[in-house]
C-alpha atoms as a PDB file:
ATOM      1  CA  UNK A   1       3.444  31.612 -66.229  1.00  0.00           C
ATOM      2  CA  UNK A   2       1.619  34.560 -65.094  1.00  0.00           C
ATOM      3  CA  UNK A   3       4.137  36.895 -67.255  1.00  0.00           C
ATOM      4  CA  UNK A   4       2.855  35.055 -70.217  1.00  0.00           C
ATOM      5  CA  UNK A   5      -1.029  35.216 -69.408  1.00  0.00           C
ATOM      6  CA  UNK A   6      -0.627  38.987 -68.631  1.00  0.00           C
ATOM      7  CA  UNK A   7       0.991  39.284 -72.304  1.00  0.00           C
ATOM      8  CA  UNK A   8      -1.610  37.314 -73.990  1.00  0.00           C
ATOM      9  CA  UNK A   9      -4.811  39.329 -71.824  1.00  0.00           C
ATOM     10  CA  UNK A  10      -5.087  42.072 -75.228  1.00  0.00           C
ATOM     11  CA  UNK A  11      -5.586  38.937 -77.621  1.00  0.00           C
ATOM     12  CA  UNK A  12      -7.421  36.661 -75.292  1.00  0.00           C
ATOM     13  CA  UNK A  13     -10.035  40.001 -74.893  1.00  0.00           C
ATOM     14  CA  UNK A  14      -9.814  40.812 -78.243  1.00  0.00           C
ATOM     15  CA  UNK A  15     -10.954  37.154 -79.219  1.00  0.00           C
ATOM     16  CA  UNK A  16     -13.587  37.078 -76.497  1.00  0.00           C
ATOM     17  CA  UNK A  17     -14.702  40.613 -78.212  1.00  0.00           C
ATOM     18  CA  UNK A  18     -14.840  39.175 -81.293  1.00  0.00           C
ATOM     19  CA  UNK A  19     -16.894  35.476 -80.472  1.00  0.00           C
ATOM     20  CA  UNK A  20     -19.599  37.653 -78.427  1.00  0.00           C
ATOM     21  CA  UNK A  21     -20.245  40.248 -81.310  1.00  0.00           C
ATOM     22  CA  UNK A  22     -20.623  37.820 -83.850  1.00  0.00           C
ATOM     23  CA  UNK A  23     -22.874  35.598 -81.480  1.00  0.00           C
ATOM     24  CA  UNK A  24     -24.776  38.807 -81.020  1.00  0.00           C
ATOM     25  CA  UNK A  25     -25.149  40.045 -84.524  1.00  0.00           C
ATOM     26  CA  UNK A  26     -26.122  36.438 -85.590  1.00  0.00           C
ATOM     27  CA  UNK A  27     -29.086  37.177 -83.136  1.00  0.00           C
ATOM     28  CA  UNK A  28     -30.404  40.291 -84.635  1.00  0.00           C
ATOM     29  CA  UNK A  29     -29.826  39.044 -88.436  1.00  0.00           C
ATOM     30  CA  UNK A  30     -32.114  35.911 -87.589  1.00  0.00           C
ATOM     31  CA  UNK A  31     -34.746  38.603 -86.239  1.00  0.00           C
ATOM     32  CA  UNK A  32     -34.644  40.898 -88.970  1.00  0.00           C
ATOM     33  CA  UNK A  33     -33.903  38.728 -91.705  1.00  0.00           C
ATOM     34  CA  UNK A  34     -35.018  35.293 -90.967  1.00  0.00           C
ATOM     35  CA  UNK A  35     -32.040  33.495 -91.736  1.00  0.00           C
ATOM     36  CA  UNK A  36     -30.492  31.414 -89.113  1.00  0.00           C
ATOM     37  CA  UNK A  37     -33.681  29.923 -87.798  1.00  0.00           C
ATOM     38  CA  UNK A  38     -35.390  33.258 -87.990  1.00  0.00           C
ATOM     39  CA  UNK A  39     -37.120  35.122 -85.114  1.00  0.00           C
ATOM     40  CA  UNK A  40     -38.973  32.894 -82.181  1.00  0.00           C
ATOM     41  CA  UNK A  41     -39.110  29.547 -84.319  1.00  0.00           C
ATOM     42  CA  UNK A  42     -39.209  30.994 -87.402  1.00  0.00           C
ATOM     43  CA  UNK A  43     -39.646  33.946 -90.212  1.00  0.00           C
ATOM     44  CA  UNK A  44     -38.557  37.626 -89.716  1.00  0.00           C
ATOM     45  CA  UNK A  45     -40.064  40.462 -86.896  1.00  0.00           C
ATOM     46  CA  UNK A  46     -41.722  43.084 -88.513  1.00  0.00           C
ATOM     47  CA  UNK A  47     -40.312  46.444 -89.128  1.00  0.00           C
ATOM     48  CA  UNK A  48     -41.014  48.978 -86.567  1.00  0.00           C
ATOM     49  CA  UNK A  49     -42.561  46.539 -83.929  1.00  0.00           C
ATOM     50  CA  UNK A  50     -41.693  47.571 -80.526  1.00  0.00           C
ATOM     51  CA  UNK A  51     -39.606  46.543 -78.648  1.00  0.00           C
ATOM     52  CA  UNK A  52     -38.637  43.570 -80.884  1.00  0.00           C
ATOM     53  CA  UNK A  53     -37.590  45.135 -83.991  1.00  0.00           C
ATOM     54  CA  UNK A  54     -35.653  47.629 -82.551  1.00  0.00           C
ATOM     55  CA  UNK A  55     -33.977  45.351 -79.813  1.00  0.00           C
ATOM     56  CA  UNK A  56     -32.812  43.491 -82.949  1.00  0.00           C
ATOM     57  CA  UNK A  57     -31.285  45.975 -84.838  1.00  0.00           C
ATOM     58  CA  UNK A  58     -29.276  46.909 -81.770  1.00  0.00           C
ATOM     59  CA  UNK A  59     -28.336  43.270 -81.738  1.00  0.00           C
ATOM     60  CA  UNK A  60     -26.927  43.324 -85.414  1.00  0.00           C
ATOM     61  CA  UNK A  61     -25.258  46.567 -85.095  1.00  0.00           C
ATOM     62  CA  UNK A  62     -24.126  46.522 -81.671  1.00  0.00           C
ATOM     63  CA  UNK A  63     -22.721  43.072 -82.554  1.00  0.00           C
ATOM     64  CA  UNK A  64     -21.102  44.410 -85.638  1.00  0.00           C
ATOM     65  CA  UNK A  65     -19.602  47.558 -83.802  1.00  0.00           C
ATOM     66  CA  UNK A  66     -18.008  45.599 -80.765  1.00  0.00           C
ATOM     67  CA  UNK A  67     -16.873  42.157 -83.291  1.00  0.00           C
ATOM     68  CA  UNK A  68     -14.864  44.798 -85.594  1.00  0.00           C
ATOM     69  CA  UNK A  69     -14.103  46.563 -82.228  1.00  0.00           C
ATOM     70  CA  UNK A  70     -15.347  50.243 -83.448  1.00  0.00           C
ATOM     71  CA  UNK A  71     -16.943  52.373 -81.057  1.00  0.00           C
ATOM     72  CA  UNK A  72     -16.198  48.981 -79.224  1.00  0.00           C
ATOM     73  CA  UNK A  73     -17.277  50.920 -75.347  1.00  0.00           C
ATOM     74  CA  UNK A  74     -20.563  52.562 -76.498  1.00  0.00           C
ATOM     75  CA  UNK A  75     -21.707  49.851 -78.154  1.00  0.00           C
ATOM     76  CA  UNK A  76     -21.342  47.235 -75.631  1.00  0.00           C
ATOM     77  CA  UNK A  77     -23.069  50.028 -73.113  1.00  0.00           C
ATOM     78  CA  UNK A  78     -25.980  50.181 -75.972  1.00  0.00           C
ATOM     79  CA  UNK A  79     -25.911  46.513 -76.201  1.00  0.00           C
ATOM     80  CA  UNK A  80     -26.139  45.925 -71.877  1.00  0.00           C
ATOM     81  CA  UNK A  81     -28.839  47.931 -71.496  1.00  0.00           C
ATOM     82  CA  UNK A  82     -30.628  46.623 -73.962  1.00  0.00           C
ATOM     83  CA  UNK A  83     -30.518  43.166 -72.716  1.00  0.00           C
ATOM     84  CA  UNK A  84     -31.028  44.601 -69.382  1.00  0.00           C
ATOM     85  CA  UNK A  85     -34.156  46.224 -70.614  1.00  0.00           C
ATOM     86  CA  UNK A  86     -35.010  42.755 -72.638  1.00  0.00           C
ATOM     87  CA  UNK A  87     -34.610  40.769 -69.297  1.00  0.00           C
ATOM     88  CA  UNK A  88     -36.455  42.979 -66.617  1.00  0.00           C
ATOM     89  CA  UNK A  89     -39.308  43.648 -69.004  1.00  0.00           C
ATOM     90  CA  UNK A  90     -39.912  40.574 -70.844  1.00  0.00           C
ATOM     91  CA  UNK A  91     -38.198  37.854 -68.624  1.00  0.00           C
ATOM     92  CA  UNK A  92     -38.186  38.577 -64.940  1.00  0.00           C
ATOM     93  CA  UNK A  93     -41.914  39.120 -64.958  1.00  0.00           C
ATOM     94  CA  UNK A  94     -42.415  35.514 -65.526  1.00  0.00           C
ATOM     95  CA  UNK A  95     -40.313  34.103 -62.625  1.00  0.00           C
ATOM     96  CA  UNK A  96     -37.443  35.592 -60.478  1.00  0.00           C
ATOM     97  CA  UNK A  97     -34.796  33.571 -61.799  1.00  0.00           C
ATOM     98  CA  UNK A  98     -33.232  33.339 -65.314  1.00  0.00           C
ATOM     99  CA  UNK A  99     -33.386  29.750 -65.038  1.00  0.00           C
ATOM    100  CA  UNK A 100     -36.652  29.673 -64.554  1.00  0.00           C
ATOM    101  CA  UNK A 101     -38.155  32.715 -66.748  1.00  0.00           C
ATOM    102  CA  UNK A 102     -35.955  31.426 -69.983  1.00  0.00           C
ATOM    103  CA  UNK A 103     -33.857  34.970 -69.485  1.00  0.00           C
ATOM    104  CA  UNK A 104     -30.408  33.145 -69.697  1.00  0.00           C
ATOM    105  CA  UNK A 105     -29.194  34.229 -72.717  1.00  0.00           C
ATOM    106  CA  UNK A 106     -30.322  38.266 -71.953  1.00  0.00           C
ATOM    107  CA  UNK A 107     -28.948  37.982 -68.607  1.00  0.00           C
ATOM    108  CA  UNK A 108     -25.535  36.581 -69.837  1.00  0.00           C
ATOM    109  CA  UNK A 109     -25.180  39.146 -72.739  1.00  0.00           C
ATOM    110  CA  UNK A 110     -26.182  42.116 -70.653  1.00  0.00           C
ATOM    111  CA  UNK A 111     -23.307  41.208 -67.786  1.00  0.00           C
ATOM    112  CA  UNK A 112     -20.511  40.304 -70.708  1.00  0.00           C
ATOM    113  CA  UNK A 113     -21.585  43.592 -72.583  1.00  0.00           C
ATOM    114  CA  UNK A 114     -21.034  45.279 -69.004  1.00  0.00           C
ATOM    115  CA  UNK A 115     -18.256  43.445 -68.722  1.00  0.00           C
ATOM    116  CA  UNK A 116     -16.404  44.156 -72.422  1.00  0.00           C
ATOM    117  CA  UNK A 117     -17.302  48.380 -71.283  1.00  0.00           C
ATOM    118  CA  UNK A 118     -14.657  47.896 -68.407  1.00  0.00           C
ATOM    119  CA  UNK A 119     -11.858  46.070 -70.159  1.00  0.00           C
ATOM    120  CA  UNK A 120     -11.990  47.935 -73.368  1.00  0.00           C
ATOM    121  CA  UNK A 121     -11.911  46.042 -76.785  1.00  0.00           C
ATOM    122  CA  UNK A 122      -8.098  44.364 -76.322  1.00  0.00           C
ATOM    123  CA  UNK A 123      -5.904  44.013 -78.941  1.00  0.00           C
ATOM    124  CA  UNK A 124      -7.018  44.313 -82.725  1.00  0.00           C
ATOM    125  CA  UNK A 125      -9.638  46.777 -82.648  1.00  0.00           C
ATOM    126  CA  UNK A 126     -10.648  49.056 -85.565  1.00  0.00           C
ATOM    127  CA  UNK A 127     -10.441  52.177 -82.189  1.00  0.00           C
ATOM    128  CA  UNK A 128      -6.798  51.690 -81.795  1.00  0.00           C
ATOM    129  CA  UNK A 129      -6.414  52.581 -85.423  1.00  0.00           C
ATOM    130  CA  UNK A 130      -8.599  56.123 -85.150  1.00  0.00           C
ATOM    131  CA  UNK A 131      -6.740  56.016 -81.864  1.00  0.00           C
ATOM    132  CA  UNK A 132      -3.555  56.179 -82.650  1.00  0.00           C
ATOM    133  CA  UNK A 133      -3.671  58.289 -85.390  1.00  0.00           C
ATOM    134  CA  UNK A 134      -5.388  60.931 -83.689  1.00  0.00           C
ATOM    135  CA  UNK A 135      -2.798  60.336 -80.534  1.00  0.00           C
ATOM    136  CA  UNK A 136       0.138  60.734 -83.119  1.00  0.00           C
ATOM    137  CA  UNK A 137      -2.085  64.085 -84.861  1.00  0.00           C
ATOM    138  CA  UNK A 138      -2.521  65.243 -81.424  1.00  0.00           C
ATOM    139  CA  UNK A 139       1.212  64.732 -80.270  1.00  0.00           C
ATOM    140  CA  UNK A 140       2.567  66.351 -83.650  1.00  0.00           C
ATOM    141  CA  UNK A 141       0.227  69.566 -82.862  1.00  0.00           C
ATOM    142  CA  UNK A 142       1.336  70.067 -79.342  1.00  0.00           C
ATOM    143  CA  UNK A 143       5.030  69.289 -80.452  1.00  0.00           C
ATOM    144  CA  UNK A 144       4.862  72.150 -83.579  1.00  0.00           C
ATOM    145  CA  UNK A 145       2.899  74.620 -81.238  1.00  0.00           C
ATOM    146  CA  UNK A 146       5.568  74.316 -78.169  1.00  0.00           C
ATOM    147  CA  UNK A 147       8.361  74.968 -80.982  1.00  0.00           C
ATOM    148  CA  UNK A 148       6.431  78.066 -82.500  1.00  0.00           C
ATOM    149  CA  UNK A 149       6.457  81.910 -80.738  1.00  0.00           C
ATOM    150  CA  UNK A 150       2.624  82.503 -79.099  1.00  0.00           C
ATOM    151  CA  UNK A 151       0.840  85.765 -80.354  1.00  0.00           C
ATOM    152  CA  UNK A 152      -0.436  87.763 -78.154  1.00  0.00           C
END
């Protein structure tokens, strides 16, 4: 049983990467755009307002980078510390506990976001394509500069 679970880890991350990308980018589109609800009830943040605006565009970009899984590690760093920043700043001051200062959903995102740096995007990933083919680029170099006579 455990054999199987360890061979299904890449595509059970890989879906997990996906659901909590999408969740997030769905997030900053409803800020920036206003569709989906909008922002805080309703309607769009305005461009350039701090730290809203710019907390949403990490959310539809970051979401978009680590849901395709490109750049999949930097994003999801970006991402964290953005909803760490989100919950400490705007949350925490309210009450200590998420519960109680309505910080769930920064909380949650900025510990799976920590979480999805660790493990790496799993299995169908737009990085194991740039990956691989630099790997293979890499591998051919080293292979064609072992074979050839060194200058010196």
């Amino acid at each position: 049983m455990y054999t199987r679970l360890n061979r299904a880890r890449p595509y059970a991350l890989a879906l997990f990467r996906i659901v909590v990308g999408l969740l997030f980018a769905c997030h900053g589109a409803a800020s920036l755009f206003g569709i989906l609800g909008g922002a805080m009830g309703g309607g769009s943040i305005p461009a350039g307002t701090w730290p809203g605006w710019y907390a949403a565009v990490i959310q539809l970009v970051g979401g978009i980078l680590v849901m395709l899984g490109l750049g999949t590690r930097i994003a999801a760093l970006i991402s964290s510390g953005s909803m760490a920043y989100a919950y400490f700043k705007v949350h925490q001051p309210g009450a200590l506990f998420p519960l109680q200062n309505g910080g769930e959903p920064s909380a949650i995102y900025c510990w799976v976001f920590l979480l999805i740096v660790f493990t790496g995007p799993g299995a169908l990933a737009l990085d194991r394509l740039f990956t691989s083919r630099s790997t293979a680029r890499n591998a051919e170099d080293r292979t064609t500069e072992a074979a050839s006579p060194v200058a010196v």
